[in-house]
Protein backbone atom coordinates (compact mmCIF):
# COMPACT_ATOMS: atom_id res chain seq x y z
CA UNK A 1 62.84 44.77 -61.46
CA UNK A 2 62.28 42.78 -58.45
CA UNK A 3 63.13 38.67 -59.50
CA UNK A 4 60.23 36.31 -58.86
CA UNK A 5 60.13 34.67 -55.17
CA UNK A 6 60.19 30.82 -55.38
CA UNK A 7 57.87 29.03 -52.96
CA UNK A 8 60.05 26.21 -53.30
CA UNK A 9 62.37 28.09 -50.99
CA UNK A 10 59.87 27.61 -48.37
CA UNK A 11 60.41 26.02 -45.29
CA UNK A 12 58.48 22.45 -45.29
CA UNK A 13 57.39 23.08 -41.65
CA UNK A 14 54.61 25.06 -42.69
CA UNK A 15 53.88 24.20 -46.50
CA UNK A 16 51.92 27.18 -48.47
CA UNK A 17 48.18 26.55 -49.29
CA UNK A 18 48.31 29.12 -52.94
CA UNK A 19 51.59 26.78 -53.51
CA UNK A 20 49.29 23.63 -53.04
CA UNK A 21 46.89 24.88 -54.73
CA UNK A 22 48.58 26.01 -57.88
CA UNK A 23 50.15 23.04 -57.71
CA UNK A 24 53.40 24.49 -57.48
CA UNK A 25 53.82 22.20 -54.52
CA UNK A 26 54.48 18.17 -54.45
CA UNK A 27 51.79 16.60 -52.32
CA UNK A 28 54.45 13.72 -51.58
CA UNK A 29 56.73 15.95 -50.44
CA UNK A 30 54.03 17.84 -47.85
CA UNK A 31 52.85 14.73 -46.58
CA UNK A 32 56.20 13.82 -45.67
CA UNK A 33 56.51 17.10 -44.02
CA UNK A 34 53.21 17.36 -42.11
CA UNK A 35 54.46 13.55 -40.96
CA UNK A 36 58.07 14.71 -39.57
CA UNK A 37 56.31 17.35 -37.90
CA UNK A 38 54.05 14.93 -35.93
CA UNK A 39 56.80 12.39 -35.14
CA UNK A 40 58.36 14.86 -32.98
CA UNK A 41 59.16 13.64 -29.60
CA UNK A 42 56.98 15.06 -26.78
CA UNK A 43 58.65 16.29 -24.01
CA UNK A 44 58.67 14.20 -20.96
CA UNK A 45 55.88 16.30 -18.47
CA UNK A 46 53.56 15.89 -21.30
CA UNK A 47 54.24 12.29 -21.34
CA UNK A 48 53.54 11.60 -17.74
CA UNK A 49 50.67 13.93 -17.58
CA UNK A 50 49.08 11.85 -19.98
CA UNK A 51 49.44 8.76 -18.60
CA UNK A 52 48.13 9.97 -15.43
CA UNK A 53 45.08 11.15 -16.75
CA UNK A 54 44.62 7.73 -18.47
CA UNK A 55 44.96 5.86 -15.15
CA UNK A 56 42.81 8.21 -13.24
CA UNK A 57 39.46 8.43 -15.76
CA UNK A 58 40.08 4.60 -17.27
CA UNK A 59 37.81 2.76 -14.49
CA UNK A 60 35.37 5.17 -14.91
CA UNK A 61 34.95 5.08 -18.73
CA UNK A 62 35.42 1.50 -18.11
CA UNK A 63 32.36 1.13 -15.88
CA UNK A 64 30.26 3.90 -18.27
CA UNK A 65 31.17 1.86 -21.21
CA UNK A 66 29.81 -1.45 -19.31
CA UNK A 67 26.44 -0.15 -18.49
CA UNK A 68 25.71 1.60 -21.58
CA UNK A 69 26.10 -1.71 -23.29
CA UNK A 70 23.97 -3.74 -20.55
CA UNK A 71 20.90 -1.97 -21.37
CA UNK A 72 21.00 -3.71 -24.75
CA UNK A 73 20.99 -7.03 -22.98
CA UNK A 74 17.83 -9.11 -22.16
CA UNK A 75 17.33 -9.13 -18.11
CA UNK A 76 17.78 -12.79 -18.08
CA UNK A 77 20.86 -12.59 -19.36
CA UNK A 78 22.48 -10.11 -17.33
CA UNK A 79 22.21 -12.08 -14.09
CA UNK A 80 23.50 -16.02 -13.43
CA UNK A 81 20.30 -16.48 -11.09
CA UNK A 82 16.77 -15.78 -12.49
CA UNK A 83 15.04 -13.34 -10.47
CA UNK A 84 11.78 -13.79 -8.60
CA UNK A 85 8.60 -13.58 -10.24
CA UNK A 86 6.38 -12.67 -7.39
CA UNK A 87 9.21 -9.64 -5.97
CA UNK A 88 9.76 -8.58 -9.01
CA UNK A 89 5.96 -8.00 -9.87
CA UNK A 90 5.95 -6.81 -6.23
CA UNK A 91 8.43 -4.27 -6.71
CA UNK A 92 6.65 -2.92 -9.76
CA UNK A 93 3.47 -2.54 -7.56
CA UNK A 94 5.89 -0.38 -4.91
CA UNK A 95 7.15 1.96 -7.39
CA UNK A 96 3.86 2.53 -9.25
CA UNK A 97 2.77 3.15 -5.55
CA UNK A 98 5.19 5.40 -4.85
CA UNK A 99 4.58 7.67 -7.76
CA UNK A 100 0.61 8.06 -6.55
CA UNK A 101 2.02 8.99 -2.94
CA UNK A 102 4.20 11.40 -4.26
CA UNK A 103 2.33 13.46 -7.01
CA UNK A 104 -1.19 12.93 -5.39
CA UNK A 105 -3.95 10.70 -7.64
CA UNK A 106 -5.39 14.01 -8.59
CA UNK A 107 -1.34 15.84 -9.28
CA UNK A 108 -0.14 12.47 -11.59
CA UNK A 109 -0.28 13.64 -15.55
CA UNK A 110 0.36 11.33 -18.24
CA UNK A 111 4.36 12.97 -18.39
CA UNK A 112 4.64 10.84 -15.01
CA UNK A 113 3.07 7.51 -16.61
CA UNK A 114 5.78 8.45 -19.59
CA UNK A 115 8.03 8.70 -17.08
CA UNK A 116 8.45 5.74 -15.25
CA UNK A 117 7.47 3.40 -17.77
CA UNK A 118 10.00 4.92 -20.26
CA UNK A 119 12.89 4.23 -17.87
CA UNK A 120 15.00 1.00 -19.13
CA UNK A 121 14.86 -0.82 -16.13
CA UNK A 122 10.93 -0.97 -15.89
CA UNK A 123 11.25 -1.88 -19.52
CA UNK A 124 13.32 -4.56 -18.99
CA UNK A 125 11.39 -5.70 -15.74
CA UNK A 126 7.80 -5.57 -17.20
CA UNK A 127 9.34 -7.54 -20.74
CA UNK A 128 10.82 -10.73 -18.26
CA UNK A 129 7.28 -10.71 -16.71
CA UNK A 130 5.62 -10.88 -19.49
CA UNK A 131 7.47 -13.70 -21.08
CA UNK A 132 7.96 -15.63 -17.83
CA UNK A 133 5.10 -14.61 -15.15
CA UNK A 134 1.81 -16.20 -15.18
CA UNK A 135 -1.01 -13.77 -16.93
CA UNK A 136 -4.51 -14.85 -17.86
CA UNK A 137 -6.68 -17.37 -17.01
CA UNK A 138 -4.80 -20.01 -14.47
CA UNK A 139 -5.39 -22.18 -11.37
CA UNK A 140 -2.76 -22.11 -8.72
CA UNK A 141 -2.09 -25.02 -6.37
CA UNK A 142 -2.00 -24.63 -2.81
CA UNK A 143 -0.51 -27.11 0.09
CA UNK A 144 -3.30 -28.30 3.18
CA UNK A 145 -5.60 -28.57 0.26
CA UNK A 146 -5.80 -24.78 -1.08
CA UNK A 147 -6.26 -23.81 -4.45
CA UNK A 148 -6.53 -20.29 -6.86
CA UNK A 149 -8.61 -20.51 -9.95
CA UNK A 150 -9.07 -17.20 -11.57
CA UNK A 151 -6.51 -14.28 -13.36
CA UNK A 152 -3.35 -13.31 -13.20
CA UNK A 153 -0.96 -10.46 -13.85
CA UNK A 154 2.21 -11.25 -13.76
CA UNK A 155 2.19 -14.00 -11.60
CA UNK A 156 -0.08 -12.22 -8.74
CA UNK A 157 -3.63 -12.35 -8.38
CA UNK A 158 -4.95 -10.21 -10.34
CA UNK A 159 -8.83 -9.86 -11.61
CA UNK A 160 -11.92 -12.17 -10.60
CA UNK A 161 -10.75 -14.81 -9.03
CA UNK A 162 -12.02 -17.85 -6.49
CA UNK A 163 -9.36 -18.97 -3.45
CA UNK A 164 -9.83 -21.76 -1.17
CA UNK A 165 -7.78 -22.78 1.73
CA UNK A 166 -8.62 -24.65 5.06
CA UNK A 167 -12.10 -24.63 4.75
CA UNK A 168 -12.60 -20.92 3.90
CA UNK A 169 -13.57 -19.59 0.13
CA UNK A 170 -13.53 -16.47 -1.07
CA UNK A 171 -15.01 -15.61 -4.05
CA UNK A 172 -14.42 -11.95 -5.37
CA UNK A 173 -11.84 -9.20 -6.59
CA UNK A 174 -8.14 -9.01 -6.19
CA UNK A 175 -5.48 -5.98 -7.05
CA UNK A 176 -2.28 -7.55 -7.32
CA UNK A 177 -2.20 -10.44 -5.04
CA UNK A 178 -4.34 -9.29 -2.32
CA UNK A 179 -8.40 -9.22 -1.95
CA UNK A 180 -9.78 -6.10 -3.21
CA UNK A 181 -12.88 -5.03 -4.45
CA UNK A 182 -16.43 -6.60 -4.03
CA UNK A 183 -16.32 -9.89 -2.84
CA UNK A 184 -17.59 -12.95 -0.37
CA UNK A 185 -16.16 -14.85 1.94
CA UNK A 186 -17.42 -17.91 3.67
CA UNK A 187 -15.75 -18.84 7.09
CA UNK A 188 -15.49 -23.17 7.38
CA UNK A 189 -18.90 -22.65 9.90
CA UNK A 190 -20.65 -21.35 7.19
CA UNK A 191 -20.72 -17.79 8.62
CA UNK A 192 -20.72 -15.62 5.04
CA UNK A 193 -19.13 -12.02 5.07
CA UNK A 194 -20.72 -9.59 1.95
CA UNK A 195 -18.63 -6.59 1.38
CA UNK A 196 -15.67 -4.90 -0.02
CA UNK A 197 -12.40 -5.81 0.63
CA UNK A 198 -9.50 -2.88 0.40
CA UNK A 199 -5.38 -4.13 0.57
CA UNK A 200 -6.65 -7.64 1.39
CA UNK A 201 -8.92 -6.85 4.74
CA UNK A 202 -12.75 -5.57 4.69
CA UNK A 203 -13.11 -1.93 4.36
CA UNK A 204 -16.35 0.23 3.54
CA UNK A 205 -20.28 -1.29 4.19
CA UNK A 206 -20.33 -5.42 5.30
CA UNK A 207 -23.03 -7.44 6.01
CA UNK A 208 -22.74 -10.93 7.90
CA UNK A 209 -25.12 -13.68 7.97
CA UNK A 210 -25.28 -16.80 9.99
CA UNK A 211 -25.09 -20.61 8.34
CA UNK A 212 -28.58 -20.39 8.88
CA UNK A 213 -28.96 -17.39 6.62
CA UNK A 214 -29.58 -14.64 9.44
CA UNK A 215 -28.04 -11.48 9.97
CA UNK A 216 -25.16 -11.04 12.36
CA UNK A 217 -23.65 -7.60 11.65
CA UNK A 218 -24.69 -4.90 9.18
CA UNK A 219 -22.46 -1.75 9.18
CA UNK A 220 -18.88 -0.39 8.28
CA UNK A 221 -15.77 -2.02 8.60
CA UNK A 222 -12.44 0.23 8.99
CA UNK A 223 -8.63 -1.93 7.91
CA UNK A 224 -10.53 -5.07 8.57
CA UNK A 225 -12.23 -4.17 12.00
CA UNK A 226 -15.81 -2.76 12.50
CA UNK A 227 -15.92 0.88 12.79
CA UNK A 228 -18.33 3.55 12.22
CA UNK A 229 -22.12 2.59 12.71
CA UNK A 230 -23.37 -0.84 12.41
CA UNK A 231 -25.74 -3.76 14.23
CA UNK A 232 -24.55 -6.72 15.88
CA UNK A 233 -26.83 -9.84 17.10
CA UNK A 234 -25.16 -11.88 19.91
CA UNK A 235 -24.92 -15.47 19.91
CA UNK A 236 -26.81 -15.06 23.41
CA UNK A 237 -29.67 -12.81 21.84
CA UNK A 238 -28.59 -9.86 23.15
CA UNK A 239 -28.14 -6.86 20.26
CA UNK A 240 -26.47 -3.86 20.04
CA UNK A 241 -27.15 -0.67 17.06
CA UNK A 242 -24.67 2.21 17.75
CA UNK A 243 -21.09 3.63 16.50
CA UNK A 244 -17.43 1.10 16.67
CA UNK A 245 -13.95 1.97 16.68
CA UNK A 246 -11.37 -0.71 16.08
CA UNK A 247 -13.55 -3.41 16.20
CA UNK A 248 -15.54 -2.83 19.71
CA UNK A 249 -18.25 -0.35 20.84
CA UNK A 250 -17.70 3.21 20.58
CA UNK A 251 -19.44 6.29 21.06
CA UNK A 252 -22.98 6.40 21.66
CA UNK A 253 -25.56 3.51 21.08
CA UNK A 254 -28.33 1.07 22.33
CA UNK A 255 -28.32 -2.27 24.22
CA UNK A 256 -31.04 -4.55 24.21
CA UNK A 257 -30.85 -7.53 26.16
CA UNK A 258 -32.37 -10.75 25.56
CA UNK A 259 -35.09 -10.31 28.40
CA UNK A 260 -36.36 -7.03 26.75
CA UNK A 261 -34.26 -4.49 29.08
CA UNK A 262 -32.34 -2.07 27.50
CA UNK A 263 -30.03 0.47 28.19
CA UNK A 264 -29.05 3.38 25.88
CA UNK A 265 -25.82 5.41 27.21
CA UNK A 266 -22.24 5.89 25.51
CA UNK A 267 -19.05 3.44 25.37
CA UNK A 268 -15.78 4.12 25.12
CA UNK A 269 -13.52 1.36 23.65
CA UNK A 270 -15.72 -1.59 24.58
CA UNK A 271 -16.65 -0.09 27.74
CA UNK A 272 -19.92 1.73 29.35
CA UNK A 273 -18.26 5.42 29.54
CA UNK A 274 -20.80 8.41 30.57
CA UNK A 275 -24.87 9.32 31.36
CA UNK A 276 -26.85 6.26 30.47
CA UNK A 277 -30.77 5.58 31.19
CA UNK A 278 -31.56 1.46 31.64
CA UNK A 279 -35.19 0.77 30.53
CA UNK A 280 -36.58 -2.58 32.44
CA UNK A 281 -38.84 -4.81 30.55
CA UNK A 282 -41.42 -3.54 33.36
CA UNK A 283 -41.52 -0.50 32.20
CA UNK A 284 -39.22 0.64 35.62
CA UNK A 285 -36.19 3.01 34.53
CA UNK A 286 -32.70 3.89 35.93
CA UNK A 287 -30.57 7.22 35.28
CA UNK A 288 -26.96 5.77 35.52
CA UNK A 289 -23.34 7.24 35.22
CA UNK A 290 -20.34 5.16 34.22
CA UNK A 291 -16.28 5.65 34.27
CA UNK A 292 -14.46 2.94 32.38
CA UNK A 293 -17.52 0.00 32.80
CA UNK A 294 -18.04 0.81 36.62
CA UNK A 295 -21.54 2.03 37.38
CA UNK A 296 -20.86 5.67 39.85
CA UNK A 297 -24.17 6.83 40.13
CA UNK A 298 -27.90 5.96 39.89
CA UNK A 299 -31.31 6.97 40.17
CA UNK A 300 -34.21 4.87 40.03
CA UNK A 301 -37.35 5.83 38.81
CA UNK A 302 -41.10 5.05 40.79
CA UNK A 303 -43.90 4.68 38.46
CA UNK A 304 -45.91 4.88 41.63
CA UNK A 305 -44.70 8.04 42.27
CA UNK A 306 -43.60 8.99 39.07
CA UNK A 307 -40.41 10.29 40.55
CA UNK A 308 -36.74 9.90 40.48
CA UNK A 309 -34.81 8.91 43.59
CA UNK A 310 -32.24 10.94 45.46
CA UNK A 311 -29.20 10.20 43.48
CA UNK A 312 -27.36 6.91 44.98
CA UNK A 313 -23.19 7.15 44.40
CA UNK A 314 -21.29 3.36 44.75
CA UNK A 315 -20.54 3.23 48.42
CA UNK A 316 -24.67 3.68 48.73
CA UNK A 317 -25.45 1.25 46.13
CA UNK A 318 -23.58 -1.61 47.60
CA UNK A 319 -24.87 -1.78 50.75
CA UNK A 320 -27.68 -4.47 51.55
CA UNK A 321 -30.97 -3.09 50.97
CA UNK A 322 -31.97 -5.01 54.15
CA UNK A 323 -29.98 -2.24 55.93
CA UNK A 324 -32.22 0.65 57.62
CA UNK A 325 -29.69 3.30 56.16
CA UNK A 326 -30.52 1.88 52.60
CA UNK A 327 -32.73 5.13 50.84
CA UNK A 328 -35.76 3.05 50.47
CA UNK A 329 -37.91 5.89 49.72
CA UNK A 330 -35.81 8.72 48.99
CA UNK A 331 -37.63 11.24 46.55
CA UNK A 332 -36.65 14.33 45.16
């Protein structure tokens, strides 16, 4: 019969877990073993290998470790100067800008909102403003005697607001820091401008009155500049109804002139540009063609007659009509 086999006889290297269990093991004596085992000397590449892969990845886990942990520091904190107000609500306005250009007004879903706001550094940015910007109800203080009164969003002009400065008021909307929205503006003559007002310059349908009250210009403005149709009454009396481009005449329209002539035709960037019929207070009219303000051609009409003239080009038309060769009576 085969004798018993003694798990004493066991090597401590690699203790037995039935012997543990049964408790045919001391625990003393396994810790003890388990420990020798671990307290034996590595060999030397595994040494150095180590130690280089400490010195290669410890600036990195460094730096890691150092911004995880400034996230959970107030913004103030983090930097020995305190930011700008005014840039900082600035640079909010960009990036919120930024996401409209990029997914489209109509593309931008409330996952993009969640988005950006959600990030830890517009947290941070919009919790400093709120604590330290000016929001609400405020009057700001102006040099050459200027003043604000009206709201605020973090620090910028934001809301209904009233802003004065060398003789001009306006009196209207603003979108962060700039006019925007309905609004009026009165110029230090007293000239009054009724309109919208778009990034800060006039955009959409404007009317302009006089100090006296009367109407100047009624029509669209473009970035600040008339464009599109509109009406404009000359200091001199002269008026002028017709389409604008960058702030000057464009396309086609009508002239009247103080003394009752008119002249209906087409401009091109301030300029009389193309076929044009001039209407005398008299009741006499002229077929005309322009290039670039310079009058080419011309016929004048006889209300004897009833006729036009034999078309007249510029070398014609500046001669002397004293001048026998001068088409006195040149009829179709």
């Amino acid at each position: 019969m085969a004798e018993p086999r003694d798990d004493t006889q066991r090597s401590p290297k690699a203790p037995s877990l039935l012997g543990c269990t049964l408790g045919r093991l001391d625990w003393a004596k396994a810790g003890e073993a388990i420990a020798k085992e671990s307290a034996t000397p590595r060999s030397p590449v595994d040494a150095s290998l180590t130690k280089r892969i400490t010195r290669r990845y410890k600036a990195e886990v460094e730096k890691s470790e150092k911004e995880r942990l400034q996230r959970y520091i107030r913004l103030e904190q983090q930097v020995k100067i305190m930011p700008d107000q005014y840039q900082m609500a600035r640079s909010v306005k960009n990036e919120l800008e930024n996401v409209q250009k990029k997914a489209g007004m109509e593309a931008i879903s409330y996952t993009t909102w969640d988005d950006t706001f959600g990030s830890e550094d517009m947290k941070k940015r919009l919790e400093f403003l709120s604590w330290y910007a000016t929001n609400g109800e405020s009057k700001e203080e102006l040099t050459d005697d200027g003043c604000y009164e009206g709201e605020f969003l973090y620090g910028m002009r934001h809301g209904k607001g009233k802003h004065t400065y060398q003789g001009q008021v306006y009196d209207g909307n603003w979108l962060w820091g700039q006019r925007h929205g309905s609004g009026v503006c009165t110029q230090y003559d007293g000239t009054k401008m009724l309109g919208t007002w778009k990034d800060g310059k006039l955009e959409g349908s404007v009317t302009i009155l006089g100090k006296t009250g009367e109407k100047q210009f009624e029509g669209e403005f473009k970035a600040g500049k008339r464009d599109g149709f509109g009406q404009q009454v000359f200091s001199n009396g002269d008026m002028y109804a017709g389409g604008w481009k960058d702030g000057v005449m464009h396309d086609r329209g009508v002239y009247h002139f103080a003394n009752g002539d008119y002249l209906e035709g087409v401009w091109q960037e301030g300029r009389y540009h193309g076929a044009a019929y001039f209407h005398g207070a008299d009741g006499s009219v002229s077929r005309r063609v322009y290039e670039n303000g310079v009058l080419l051609k011309c016929q004048d009409y006889f209300l004897e007659s009833q006729k036009f003239s034999k078309e007249m080009n510029r070398e014609v038309m500046q001669k002397h009509t004293a001048l026998w060769e001068y088409p006195k009576h040149a009829l179709d």
